[in-house]
Protein backbone atom coordinates (compact mmCIF):
# COMPACT_ATOMS: atom_id res chain seq x y z
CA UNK A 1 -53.72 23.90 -19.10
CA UNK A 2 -54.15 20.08 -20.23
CA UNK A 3 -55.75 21.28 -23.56
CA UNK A 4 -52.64 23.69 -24.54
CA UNK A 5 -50.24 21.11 -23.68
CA UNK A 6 -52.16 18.64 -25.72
CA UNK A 7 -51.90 20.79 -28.44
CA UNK A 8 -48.05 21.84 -28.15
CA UNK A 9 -46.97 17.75 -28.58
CA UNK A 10 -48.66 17.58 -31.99
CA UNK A 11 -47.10 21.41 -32.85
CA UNK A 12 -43.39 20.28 -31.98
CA UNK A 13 -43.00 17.09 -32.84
CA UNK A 14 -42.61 16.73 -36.42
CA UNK A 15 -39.94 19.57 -36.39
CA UNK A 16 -38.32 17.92 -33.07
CA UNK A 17 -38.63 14.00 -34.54
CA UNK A 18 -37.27 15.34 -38.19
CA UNK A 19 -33.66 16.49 -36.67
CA UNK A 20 -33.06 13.44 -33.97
CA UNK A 21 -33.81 11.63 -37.56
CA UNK A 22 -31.23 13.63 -39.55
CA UNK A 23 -28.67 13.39 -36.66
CA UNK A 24 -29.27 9.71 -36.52
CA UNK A 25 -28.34 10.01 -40.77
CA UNK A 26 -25.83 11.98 -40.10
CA UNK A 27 -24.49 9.31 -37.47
CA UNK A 28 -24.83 6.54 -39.41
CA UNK A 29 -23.15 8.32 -42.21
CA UNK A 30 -20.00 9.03 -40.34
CA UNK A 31 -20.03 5.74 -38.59
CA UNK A 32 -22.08 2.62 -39.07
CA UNK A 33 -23.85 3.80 -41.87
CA UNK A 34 -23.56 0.53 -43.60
CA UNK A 35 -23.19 -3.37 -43.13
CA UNK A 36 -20.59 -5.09 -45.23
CA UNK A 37 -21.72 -9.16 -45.82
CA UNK A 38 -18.54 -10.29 -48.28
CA UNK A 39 -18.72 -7.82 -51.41
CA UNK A 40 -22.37 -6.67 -50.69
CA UNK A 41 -23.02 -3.24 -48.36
CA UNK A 42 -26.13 -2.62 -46.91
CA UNK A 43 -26.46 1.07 -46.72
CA UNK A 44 -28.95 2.30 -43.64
CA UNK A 45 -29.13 5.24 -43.66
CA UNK A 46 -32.53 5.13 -46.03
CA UNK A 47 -33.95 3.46 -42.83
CA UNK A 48 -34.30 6.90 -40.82
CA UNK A 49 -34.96 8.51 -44.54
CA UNK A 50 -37.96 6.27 -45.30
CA UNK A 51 -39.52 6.63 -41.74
CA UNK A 52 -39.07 10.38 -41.80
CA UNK A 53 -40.53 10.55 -45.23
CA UNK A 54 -43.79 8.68 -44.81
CA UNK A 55 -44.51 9.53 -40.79
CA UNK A 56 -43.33 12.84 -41.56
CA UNK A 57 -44.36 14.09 -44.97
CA UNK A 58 -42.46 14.97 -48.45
CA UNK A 59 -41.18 18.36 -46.75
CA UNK A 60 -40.00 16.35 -44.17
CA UNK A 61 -38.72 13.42 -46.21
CA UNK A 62 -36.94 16.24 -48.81
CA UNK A 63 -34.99 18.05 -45.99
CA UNK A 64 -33.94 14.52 -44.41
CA UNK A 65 -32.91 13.68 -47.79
CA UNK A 66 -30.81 17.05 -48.00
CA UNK A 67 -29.04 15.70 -44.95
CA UNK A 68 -28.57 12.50 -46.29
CA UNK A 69 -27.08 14.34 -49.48
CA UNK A 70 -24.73 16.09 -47.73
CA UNK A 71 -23.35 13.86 -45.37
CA UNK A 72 -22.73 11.45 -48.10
CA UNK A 73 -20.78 14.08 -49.24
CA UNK A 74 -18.62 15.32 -46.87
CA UNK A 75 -17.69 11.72 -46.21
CA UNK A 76 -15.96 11.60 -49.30
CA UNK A 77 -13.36 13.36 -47.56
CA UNK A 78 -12.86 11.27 -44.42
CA UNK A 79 -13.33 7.56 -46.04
CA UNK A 80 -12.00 5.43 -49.16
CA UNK A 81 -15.03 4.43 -51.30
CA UNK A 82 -16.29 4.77 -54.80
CA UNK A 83 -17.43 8.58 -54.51
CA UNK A 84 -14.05 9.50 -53.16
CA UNK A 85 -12.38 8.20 -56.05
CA UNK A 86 -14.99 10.14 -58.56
CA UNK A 87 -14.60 13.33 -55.95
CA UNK A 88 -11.12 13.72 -57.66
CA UNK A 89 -12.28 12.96 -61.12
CA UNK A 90 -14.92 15.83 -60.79
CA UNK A 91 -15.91 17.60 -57.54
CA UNK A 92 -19.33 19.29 -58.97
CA UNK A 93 -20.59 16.27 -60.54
CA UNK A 94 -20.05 13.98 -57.05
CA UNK A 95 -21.78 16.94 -55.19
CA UNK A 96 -24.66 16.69 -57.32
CA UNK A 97 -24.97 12.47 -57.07
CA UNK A 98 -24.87 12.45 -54.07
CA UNK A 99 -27.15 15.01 -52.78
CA UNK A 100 -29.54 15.27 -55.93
CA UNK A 101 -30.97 11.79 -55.82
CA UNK A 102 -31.30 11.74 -51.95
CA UNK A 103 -33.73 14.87 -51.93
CA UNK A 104 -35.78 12.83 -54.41
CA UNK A 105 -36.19 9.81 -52.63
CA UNK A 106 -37.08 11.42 -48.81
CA UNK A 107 -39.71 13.91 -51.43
CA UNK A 108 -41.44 11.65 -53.39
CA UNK A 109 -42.25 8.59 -51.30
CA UNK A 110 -43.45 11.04 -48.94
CA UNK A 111 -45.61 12.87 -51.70
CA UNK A 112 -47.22 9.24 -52.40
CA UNK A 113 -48.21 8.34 -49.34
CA UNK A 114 -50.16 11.49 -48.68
CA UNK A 115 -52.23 10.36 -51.58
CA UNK A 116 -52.07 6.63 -51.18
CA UNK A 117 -55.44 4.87 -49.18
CA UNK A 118 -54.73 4.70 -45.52
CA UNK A 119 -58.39 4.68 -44.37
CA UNK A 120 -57.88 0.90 -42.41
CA UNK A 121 -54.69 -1.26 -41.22
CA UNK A 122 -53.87 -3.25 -44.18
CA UNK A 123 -53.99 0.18 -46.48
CA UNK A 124 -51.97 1.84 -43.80
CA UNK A 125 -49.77 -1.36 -43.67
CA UNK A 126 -49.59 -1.88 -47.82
CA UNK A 127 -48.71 2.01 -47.99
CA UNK A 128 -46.37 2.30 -46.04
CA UNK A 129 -44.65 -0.39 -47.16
CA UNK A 130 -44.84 0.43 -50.59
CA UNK A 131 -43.15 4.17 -49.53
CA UNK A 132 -40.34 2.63 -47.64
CA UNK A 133 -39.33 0.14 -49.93
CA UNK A 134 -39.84 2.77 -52.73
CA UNK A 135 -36.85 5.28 -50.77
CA UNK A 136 -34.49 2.84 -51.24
CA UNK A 137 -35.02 1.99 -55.02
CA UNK A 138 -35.30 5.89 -55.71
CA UNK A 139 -31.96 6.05 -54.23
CA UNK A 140 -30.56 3.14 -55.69
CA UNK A 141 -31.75 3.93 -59.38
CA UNK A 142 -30.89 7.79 -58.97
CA UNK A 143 -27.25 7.13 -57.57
CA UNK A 144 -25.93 4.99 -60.41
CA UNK A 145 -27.95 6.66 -62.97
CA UNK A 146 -26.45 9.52 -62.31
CA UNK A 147 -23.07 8.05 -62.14
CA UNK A 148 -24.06 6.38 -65.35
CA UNK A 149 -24.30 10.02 -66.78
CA UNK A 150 -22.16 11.82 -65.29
CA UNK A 151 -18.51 8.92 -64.84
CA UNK A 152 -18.98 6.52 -67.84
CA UNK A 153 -16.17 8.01 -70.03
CA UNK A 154 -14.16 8.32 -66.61
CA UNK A 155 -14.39 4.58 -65.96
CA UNK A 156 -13.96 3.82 -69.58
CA UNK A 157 -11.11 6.32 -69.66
CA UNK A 158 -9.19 6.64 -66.81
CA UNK A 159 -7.33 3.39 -66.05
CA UNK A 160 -6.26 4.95 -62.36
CA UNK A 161 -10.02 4.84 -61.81
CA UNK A 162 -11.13 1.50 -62.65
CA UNK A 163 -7.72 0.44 -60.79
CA UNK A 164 -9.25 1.67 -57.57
CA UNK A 165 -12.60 -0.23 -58.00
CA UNK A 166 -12.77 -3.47 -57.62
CA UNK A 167 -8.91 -4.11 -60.08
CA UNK A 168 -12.30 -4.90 -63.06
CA UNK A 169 -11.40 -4.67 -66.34
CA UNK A 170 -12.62 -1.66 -68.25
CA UNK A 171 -14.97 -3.47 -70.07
CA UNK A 172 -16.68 -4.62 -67.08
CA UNK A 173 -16.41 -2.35 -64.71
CA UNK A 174 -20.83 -1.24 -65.17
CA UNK A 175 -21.55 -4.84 -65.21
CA UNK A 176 -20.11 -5.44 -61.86
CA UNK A 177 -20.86 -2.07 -60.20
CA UNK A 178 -25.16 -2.58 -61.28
CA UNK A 179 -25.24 -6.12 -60.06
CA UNK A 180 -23.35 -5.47 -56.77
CA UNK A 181 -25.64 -2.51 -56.22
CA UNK A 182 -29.21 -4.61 -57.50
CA UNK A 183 -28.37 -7.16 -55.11
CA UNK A 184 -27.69 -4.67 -52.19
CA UNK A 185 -30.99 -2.81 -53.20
CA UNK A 186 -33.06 -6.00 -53.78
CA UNK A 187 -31.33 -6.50 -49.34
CA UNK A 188 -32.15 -2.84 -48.91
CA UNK A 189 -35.99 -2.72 -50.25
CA UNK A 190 -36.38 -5.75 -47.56
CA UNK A 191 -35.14 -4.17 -44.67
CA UNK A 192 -36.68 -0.86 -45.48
CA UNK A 193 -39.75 -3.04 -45.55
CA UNK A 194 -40.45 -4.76 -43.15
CA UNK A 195 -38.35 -1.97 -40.05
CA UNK A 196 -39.71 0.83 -42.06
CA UNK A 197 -43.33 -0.04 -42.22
CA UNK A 198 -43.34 -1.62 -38.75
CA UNK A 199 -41.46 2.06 -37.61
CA UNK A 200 -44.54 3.82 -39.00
CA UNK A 201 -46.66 1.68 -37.59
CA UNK A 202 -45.45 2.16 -34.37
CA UNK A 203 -45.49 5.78 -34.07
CA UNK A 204 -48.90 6.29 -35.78
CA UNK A 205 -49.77 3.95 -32.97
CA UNK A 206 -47.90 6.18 -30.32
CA UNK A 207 -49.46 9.32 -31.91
CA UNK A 208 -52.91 8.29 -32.59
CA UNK A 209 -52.57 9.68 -36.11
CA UNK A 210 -53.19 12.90 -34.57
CA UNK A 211 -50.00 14.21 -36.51
């Protein structure tokens, strides 16, 4: 009896620890997904995203990304923010930035660390921080690239849009939009960091890396 119910922890978990991680996305999404200090917003929802993807695995971290995708989203609907303004400039291509970039950065970190040394601590330590801080810069540089590709003529364009962010001048409007979002990444790497890595640590701790 003690063996099969060591066995069925191991069996369930991931599975079981993967959705209270995408409801805790989905959550934060709808709620306090993100921190506002003056103009900068500290986005957290690639806290859960990071954890999932490097405790978890790049199946894992891709599906938790999916959610991630999604709920960004659907939240163009019920907020005011950037990707509700570029929802009415083009539905398909806001779909696609939000959701597209999201799946990469729960898949790959989690693809890296499976490959990464983790035979001591400070590997362990080095890797995982290396993963976590990695799902936020995926994110990061995937979001506005693709809103690079995807909006430029609309910002450049569309006067109503650059009206809605930020009152910028057209000329300007990329200048301000990257530096906002390096210095929220550069606050974003950190905290994935440092809670991420000591996350991971803690549950490979709980589990005895039997997972």
């Amino acid at each position: 009896m003690s063996k099969v119910k060591r066995n069925a922890t191991p069996r369930y978990f991931k599975p079981v620890f993967a959705a209270l991680l995408a409801a805790l996305i989905v959550l934060l999404t709808f709620t306090v997904g993100s921190l506002r200090i003056g103009p900068i917003t500290i986005t957290l929802n690639c806290l859960p995203l990071a954890v999932g993807a490097v405790f978890l695995g790049p199946l894992y971290g891709a599906i938790l990304g999916l959610v991630f995708g999604l709920s960004s989203f659907f939240a163009c609907f019920t907020s005011a923010s950037l990707t509700t303004v570029l929802l009415g400039v083009n539905p398909f291509f806001t779909f696609v930035m939000c959701v597209l970039p999201r799946v990469i950065c729960g898949w790959v970190p989690g693809l890296l660390f499976k490959v990464l040394p983790k035979d001591n601590e400070p590997k362990r330590l080095g890797s995982s921080a290396l993963c976590c801080g990695l799902t936020t810069a995926l994110n990061t540089v995937g979001f506005l690239g693709l809103m690079w590709v995807f909006f430029k003529d609309a910002f450049v364009a569309n006067a109503d849009v650059i009206g809605k962010v930020g009152n910028k001048p057209t000329g300007n409007i990329f200048v301000f939009i990257f530096a906002l979002a390096t210095v929220n990444a550069v606050i974003e790497i950190a905290v994935n960091l440092v809670f991420g890595t000591a996350i991971c640590r803690a549950l490979t701790a709980a589990t005895k890396n039997r997972l």
